[in-house]
PDB file of N, CA and C in Angstrom:
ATOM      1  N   UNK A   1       0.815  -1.199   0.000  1.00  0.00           N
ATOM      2  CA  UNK A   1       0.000   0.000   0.000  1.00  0.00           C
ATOM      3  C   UNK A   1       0.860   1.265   0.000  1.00  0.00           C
ATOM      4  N   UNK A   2       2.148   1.331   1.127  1.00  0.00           N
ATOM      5  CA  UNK A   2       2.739   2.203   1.163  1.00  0.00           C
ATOM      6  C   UNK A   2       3.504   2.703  -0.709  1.00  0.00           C
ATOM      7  N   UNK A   3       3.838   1.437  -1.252  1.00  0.00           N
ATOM      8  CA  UNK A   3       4.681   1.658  -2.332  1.00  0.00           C
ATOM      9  C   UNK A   3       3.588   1.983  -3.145  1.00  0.00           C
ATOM     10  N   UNK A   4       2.572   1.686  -3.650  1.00  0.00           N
ATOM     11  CA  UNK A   4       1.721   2.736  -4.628  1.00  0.00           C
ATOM     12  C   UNK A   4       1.499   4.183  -4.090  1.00  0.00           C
ATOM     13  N   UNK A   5       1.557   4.746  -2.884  1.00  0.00           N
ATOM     14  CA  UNK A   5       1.330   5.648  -2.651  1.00  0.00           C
ATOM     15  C   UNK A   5       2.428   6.733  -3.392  1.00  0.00           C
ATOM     16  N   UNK A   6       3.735   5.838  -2.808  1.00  0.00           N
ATOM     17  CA  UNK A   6       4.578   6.703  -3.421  1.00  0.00           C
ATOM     18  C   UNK A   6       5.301   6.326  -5.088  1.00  0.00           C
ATOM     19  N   UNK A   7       4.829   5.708  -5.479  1.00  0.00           N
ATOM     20  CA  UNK A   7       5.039   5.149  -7.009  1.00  0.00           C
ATOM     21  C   UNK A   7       3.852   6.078  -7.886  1.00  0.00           C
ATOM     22  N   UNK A   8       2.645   6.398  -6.930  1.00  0.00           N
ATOM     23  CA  UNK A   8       1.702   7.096  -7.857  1.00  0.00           C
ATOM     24  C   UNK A   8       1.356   8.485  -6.864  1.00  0.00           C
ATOM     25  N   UNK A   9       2.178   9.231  -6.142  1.00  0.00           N
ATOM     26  CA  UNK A   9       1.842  10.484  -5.535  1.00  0.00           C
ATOM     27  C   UNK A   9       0.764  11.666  -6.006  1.00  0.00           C
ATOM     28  N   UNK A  10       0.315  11.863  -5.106  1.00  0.00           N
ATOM     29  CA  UNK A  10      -1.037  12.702  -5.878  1.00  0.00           C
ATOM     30  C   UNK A  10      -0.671  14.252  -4.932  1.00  0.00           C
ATOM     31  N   UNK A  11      -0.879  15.204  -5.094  1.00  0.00           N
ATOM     32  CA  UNK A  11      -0.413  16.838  -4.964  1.00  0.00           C
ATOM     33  C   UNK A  11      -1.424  16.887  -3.358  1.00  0.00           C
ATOM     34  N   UNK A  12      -2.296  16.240  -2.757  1.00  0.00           N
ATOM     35  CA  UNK A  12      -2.362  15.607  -1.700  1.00  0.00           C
ATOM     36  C   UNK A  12      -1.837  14.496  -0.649  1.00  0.00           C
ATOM     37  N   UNK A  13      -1.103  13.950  -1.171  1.00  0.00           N
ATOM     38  CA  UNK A  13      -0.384  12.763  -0.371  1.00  0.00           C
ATOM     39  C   UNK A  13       0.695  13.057   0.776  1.00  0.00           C
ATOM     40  N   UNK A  14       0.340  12.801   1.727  1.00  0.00           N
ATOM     41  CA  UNK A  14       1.201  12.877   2.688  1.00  0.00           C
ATOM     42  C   UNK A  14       2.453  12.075   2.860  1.00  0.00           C
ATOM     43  N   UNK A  15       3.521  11.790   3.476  1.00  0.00           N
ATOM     44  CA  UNK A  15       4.492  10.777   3.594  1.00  0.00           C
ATOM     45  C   UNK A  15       4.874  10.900   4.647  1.00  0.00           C
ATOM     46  N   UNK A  16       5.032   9.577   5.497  1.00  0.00           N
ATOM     47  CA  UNK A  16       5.910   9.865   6.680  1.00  0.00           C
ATOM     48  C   UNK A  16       7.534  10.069   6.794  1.00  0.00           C
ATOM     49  N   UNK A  17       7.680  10.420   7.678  1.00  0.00           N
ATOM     50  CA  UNK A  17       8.859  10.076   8.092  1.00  0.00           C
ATOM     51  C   UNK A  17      10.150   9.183   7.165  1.00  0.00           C
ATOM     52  N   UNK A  18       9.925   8.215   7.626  1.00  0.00           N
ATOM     53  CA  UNK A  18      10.254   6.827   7.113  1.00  0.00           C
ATOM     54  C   UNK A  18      10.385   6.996   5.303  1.00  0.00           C
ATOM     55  N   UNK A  19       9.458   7.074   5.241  1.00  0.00           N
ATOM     56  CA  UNK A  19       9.377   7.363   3.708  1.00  0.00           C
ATOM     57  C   UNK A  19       9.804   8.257   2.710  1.00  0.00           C
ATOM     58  N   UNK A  20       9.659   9.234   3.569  1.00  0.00           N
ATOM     59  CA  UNK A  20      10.600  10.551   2.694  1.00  0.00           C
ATOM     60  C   UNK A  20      12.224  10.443   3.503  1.00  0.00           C
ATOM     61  N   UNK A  21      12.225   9.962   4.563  1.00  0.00           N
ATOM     62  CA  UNK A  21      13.787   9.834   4.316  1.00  0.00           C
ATOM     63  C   UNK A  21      14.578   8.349   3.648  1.00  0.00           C
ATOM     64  N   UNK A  22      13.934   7.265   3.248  1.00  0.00           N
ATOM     65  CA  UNK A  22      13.839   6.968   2.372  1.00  0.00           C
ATOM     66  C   UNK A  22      13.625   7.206   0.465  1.00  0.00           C
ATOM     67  N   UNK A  23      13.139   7.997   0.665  1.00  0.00           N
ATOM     68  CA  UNK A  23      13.126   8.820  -0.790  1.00  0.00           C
ATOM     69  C   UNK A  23      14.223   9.864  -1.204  1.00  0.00           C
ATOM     70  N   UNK A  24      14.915   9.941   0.039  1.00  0.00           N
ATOM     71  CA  UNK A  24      15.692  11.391  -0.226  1.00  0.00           C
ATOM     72  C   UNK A  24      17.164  10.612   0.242  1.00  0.00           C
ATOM     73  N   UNK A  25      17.264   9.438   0.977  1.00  0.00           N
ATOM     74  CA  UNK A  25      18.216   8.270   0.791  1.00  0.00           C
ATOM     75  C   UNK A  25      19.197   9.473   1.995  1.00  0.00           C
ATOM     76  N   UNK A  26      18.086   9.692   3.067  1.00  0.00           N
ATOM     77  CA  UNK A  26      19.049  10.488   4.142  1.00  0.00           C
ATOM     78  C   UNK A  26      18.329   9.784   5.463  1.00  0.00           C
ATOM     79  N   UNK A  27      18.608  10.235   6.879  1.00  0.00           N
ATOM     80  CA  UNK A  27      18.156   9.642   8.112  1.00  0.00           C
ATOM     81  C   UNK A  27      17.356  10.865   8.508  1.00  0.00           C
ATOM     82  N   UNK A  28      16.359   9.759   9.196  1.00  0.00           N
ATOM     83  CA  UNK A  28      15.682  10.726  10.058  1.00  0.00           C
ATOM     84  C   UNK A  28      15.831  12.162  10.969  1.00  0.00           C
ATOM     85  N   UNK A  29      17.146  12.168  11.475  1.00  0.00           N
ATOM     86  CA  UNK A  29      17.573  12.740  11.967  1.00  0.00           C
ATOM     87  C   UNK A  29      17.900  14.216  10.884  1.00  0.00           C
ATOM     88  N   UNK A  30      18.683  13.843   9.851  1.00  0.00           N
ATOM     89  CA  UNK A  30      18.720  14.711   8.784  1.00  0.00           C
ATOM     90  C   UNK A  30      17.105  15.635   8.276  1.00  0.00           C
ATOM     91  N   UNK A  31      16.313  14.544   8.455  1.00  0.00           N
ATOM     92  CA  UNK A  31      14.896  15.523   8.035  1.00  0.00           C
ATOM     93  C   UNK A  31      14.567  16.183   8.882  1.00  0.00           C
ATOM     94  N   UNK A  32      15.335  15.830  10.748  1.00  0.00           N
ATOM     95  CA  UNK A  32      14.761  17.213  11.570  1.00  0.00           C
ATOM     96  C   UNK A  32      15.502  18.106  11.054  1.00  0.00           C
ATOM     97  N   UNK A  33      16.724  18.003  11.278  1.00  0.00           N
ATOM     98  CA  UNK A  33      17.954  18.793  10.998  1.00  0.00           C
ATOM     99  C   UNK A  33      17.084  20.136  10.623  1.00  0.00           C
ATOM    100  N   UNK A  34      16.340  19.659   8.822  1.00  0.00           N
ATOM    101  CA  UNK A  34      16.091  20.698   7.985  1.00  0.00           C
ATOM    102  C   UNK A  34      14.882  20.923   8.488  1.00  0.00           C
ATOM    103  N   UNK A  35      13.579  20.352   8.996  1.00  0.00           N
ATOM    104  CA  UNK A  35      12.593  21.011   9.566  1.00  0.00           C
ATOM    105  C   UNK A  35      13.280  21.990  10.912  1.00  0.00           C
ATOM    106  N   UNK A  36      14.263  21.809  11.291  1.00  0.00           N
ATOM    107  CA  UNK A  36      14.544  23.342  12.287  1.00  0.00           C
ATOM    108  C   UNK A  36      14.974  24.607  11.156  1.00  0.00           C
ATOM    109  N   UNK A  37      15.509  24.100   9.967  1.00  0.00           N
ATOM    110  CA  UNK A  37      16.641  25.039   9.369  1.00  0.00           C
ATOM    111  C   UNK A  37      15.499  25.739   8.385  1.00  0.00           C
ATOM    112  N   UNK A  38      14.126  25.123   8.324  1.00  0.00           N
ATOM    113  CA  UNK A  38      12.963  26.179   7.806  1.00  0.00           C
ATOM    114  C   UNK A  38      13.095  25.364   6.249  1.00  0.00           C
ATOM    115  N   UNK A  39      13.905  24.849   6.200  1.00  0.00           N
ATOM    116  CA  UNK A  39      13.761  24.092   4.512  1.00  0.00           C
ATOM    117  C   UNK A  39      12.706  23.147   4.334  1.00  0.00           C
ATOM    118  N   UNK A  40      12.104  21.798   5.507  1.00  0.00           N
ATOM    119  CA  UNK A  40      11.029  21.310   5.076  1.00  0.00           C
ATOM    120  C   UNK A  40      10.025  21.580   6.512  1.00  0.00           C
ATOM    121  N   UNK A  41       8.791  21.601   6.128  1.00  0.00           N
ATOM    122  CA  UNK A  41       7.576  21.919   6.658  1.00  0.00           C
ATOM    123  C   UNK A  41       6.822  20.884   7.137  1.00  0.00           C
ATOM    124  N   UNK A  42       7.044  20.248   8.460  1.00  0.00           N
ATOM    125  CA  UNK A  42       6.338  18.821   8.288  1.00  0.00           C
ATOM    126  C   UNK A  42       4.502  19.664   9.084  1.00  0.00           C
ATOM    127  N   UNK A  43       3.497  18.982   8.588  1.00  0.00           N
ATOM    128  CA  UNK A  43       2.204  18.635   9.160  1.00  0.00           C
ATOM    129  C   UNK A  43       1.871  17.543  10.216  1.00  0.00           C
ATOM    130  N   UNK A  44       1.616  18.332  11.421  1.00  0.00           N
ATOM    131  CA  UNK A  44       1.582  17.449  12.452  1.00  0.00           C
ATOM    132  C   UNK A  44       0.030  16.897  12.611  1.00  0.00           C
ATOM    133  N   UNK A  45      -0.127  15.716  12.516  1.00  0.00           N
ATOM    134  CA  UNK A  45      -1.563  15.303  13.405  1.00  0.00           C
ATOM    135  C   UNK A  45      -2.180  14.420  14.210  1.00  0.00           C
ATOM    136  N   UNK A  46      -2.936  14.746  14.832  1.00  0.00           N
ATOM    137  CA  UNK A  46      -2.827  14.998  16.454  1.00  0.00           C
ATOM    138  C   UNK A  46      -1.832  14.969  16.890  1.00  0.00           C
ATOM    139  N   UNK A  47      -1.166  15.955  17.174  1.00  0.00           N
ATOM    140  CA  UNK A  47      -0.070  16.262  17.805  1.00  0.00           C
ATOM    141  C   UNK A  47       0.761  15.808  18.017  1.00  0.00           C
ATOM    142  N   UNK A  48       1.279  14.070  17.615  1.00  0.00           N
ATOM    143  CA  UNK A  48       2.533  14.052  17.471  1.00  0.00           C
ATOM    144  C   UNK A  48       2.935  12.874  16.252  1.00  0.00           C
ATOM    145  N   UNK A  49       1.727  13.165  15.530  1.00  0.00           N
ATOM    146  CA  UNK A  49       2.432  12.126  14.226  1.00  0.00           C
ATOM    147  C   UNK A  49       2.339  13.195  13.449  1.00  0.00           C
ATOM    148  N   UNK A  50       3.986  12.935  12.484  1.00  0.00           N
ATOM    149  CA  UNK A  50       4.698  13.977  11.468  1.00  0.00           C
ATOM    150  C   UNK A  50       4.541  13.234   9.973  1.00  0.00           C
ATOM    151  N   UNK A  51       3.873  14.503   9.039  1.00  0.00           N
ATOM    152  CA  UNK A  51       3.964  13.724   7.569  1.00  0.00           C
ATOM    153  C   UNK A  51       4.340  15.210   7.233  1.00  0.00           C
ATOM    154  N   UNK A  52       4.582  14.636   5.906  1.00  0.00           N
ATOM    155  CA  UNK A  52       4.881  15.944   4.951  1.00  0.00           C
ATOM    156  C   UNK A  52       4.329  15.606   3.715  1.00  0.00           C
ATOM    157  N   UNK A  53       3.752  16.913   3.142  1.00  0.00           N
ATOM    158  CA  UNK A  53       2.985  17.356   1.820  1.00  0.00           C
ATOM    159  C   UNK A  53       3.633  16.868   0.504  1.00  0.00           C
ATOM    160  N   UNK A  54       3.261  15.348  -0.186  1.00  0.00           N
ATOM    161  CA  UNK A  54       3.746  15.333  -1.611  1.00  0.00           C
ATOM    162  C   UNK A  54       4.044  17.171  -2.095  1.00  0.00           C
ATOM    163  N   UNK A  55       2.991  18.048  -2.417  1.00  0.00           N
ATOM    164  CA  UNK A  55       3.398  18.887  -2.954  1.00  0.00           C
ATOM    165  C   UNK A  55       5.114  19.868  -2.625  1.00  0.00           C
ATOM    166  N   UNK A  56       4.908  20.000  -1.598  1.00  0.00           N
ATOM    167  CA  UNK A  56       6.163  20.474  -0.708  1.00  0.00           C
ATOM    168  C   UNK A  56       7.156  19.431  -1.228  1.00  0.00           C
ATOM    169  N   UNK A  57       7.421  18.024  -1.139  1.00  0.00           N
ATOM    170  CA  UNK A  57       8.352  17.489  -1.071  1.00  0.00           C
ATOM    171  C   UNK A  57       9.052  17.532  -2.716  1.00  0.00           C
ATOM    172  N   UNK A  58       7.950  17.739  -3.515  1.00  0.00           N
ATOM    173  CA  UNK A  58       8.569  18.204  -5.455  1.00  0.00           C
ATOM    174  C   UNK A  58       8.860  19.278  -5.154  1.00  0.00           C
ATOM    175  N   UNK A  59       8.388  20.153  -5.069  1.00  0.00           N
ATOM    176  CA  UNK A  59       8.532  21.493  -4.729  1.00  0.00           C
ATOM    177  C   UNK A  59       9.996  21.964  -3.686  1.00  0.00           C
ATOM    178  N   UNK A  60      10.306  21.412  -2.889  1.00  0.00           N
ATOM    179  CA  UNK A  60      11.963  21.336  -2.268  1.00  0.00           C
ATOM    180  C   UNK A  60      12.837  20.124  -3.692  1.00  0.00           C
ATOM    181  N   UNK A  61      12.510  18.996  -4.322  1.00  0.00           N
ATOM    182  CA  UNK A  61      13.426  18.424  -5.284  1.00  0.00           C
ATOM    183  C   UNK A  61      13.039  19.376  -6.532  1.00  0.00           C
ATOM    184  N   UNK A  62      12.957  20.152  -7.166  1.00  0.00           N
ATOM    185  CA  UNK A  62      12.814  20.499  -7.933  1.00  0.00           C
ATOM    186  C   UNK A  62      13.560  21.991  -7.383  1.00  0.00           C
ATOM    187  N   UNK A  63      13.517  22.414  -6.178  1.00  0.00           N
ATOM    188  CA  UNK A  63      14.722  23.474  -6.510  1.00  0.00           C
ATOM    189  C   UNK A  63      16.027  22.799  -5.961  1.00  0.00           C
ATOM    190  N   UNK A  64      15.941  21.604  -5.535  1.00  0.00           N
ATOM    191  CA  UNK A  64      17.436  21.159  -5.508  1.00  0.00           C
ATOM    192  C   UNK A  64      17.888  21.072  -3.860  1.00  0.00           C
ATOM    193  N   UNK A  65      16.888  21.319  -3.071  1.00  0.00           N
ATOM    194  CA  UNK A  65      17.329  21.597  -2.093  1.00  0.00           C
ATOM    195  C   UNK A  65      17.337  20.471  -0.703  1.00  0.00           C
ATOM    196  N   UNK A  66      17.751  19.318  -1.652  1.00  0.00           N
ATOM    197  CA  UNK A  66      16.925  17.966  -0.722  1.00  0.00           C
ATOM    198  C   UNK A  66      17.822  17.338  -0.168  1.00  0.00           C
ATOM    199  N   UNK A  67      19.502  17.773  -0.772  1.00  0.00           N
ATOM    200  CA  UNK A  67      20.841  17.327  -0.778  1.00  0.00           C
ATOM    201  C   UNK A  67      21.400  18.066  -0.330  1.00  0.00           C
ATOM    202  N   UNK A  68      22.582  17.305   0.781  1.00  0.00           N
ATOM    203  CA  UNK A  68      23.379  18.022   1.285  1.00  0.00           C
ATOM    204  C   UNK A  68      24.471  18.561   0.237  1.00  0.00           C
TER     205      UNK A  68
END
């Protein structure tokens, strides 16, 4: 389920954790890193599960900014 989500991303799709640092082939730790440094924007819900916005996540690879 998880792999069609992200094999067919829709401009709604959320991703966890796990998955986008998997996609971006960095550690978790690295995706806080940049959610302090204002580069990615995670969506919290209920208050302590973290996803982030398919749109946001093209939108940071497409200006390049996903790599150290």
């Amino acid at each position: 389920m998880i792999r069609d989500v992200i094999d067919r991303p829709t401009e709604d799709t959320l991703l966890t954790r796990r998955d986008l640092a998997a996609r971006w082939k960095v550690s978790i730790q690295t995706l806080k890193r940049r959610e302090r440094a204002g580069i990615l924007r995670p969506v919290r819900l209920d208050g302590r599960i973290i996803r982030y916005r398919m749109r946001d996540v093209v939108r940071i690879e497409q200006d390049g900014c996903h790599c150290d």
